[in-house]
C-alpha atoms as a PDB file:
ATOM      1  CA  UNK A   1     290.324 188.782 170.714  1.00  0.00           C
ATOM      2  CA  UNK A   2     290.986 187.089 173.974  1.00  0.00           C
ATOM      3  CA  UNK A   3     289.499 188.292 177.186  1.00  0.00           C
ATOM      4  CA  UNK A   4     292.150 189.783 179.844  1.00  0.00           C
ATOM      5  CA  UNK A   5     291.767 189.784 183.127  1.00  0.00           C
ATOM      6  CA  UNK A   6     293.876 191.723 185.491  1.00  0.00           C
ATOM      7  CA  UNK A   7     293.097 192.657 189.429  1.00  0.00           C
ATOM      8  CA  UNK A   8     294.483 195.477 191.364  1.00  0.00           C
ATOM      9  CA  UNK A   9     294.068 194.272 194.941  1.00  0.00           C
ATOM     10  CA  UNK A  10     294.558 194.808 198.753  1.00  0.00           C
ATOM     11  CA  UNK A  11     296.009 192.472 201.161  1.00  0.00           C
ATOM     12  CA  UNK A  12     296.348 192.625 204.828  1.00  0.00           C
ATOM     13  CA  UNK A  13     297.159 190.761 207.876  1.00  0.00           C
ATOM     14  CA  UNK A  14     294.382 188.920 210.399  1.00  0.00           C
ATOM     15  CA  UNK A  15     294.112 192.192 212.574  1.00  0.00           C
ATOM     16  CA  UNK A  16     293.961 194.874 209.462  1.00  0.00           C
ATOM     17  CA  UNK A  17     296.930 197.149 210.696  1.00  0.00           C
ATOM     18  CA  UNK A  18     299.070 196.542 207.647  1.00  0.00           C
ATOM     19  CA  UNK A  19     298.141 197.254 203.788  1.00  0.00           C
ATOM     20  CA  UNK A  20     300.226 196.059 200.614  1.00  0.00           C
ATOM     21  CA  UNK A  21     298.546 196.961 197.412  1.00  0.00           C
ATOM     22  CA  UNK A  22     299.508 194.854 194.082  1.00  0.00           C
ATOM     23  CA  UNK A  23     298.619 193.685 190.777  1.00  0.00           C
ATOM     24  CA  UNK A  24     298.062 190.699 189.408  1.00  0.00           C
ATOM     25  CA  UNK A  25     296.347 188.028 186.950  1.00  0.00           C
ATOM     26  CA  UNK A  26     295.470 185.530 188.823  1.00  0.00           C
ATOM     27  CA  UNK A  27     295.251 185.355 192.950  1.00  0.00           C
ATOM     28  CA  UNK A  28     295.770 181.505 193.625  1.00  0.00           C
ATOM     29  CA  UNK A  29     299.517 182.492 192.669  1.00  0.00           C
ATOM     30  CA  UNK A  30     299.986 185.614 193.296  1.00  0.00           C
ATOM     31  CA  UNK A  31     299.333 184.879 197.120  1.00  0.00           C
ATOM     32  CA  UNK A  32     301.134 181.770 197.334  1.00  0.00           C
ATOM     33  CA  UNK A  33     304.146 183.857 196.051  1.00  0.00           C
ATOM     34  CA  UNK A  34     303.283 185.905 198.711  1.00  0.00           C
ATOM     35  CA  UNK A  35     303.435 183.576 201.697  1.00  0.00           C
ATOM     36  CA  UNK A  36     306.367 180.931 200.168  1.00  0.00           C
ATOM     37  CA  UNK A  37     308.343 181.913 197.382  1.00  0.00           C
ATOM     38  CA  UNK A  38     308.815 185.855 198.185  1.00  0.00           C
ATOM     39  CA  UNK A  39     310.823 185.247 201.330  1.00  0.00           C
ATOM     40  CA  UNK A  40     311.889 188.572 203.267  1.00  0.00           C
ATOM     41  CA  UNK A  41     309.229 190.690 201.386  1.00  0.00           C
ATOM     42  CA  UNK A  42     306.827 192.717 202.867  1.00  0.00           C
ATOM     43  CA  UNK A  43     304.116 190.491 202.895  1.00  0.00           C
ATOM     44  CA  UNK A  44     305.960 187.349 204.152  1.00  0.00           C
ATOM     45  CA  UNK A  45     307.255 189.528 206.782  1.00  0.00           C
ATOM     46  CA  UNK A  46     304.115 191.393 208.244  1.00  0.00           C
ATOM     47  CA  UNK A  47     301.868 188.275 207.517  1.00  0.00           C
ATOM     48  CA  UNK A  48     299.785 190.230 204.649  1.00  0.00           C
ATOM     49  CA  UNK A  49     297.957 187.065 202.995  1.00  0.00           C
ATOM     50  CA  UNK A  50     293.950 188.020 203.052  1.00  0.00           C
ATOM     51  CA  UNK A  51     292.691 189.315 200.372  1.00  0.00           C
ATOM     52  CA  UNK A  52     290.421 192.489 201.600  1.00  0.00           C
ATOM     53  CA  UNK A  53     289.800 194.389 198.158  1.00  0.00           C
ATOM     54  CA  UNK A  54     289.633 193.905 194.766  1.00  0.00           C
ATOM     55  CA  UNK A  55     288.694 195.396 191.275  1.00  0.00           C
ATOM     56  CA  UNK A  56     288.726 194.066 188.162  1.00  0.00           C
ATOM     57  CA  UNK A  57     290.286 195.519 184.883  1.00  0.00           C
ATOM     58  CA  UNK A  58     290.552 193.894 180.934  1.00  0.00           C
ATOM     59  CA  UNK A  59     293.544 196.098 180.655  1.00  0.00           C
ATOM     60  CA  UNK A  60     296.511 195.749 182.250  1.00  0.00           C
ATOM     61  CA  UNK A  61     297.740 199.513 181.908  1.00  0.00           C
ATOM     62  CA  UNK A  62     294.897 200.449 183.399  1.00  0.00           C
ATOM     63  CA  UNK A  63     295.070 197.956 186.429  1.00  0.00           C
ATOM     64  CA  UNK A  64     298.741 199.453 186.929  1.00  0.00           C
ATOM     65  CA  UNK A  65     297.848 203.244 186.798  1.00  0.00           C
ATOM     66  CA  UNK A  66     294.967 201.963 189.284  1.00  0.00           C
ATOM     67  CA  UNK A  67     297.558 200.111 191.685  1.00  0.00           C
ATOM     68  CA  UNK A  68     300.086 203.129 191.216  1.00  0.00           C
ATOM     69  CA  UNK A  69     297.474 205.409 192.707  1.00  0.00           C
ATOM     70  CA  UNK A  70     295.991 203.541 195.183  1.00  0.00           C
ATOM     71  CA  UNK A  71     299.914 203.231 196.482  1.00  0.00           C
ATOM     72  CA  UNK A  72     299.939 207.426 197.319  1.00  0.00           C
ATOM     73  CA  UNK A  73     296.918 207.361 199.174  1.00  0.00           C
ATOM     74  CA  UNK A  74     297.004 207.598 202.657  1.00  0.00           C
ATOM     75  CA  UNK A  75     296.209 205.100 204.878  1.00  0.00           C
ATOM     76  CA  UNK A  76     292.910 206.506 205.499  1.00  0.00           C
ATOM     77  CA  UNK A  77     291.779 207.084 202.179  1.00  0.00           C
ATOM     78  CA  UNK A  78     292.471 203.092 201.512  1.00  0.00           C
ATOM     79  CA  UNK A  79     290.248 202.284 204.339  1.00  0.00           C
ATOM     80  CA  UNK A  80     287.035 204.399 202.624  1.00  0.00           C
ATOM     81  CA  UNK A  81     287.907 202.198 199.429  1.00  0.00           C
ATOM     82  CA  UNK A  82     288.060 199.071 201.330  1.00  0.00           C
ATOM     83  CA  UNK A  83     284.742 199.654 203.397  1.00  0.00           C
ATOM     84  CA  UNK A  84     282.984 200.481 200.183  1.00  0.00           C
ATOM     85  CA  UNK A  85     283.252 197.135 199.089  1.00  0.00           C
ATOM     86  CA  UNK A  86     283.985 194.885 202.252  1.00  0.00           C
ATOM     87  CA  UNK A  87     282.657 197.221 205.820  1.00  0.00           C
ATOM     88  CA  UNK A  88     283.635 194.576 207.761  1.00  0.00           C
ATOM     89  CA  UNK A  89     287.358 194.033 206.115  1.00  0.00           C
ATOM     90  CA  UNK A  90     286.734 189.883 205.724  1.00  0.00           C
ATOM     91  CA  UNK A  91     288.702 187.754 204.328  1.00  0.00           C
ATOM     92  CA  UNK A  92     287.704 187.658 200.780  1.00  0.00           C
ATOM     93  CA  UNK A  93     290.368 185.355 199.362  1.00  0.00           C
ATOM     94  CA  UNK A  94     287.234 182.281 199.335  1.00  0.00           C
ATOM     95  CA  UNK A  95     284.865 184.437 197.210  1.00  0.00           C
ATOM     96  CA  UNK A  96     287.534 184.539 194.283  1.00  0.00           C
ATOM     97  CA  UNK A  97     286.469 182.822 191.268  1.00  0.00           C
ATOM     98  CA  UNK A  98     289.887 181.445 190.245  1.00  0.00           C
ATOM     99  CA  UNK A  99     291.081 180.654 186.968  1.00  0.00           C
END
């Protein structure tokens, strides 16, 4: 059986007042989509291109149902997720083994 990987993450512009929440299978594309080829979506428009959490899943229903609740969570409750992994909210996009 072939491995899966799948990443619910959390992007955010250089001064961390905006969050957009996604899924995806690999980040190299998913965030050049972001900043080229999505024109006039939210992350093009509010500048959301570092990468400030991450988890990993080998299923990708899971890594949805995880995305799809991290979306209804307050702003402050995404901050106590983010700070769990990254306190300092840096950019984590170099740290990404990419495939």
């Amino acid at each position: 059986m072939k491995d899966h990987n799948y990443y619910v993450y959390i992007l955010s512009n250089k001064y961390r007042t905006v969050f957009y929440t996604g899924v995806t299978n690999n980040f190299y594309r998913r965030i050049y989509e972001h900043k080229y080829v999505e024109k006039g979506s939210f992350c093009f428009k509010y500048k959301c291109l570092d990468l400030v959490y991450y988890e990993w899943f080998t299923q990708i229903e899971y890594a949805i149902n995880r995305e799809k609740q991290i979306k209804r969570w307050r702003r402050e409750k995404k901050i106590k997720l983010i700070k769990a992994l990254n306190p300092w909210f840096k950019n984590l996009n170099d740290l990404i083994t990419y495939q």
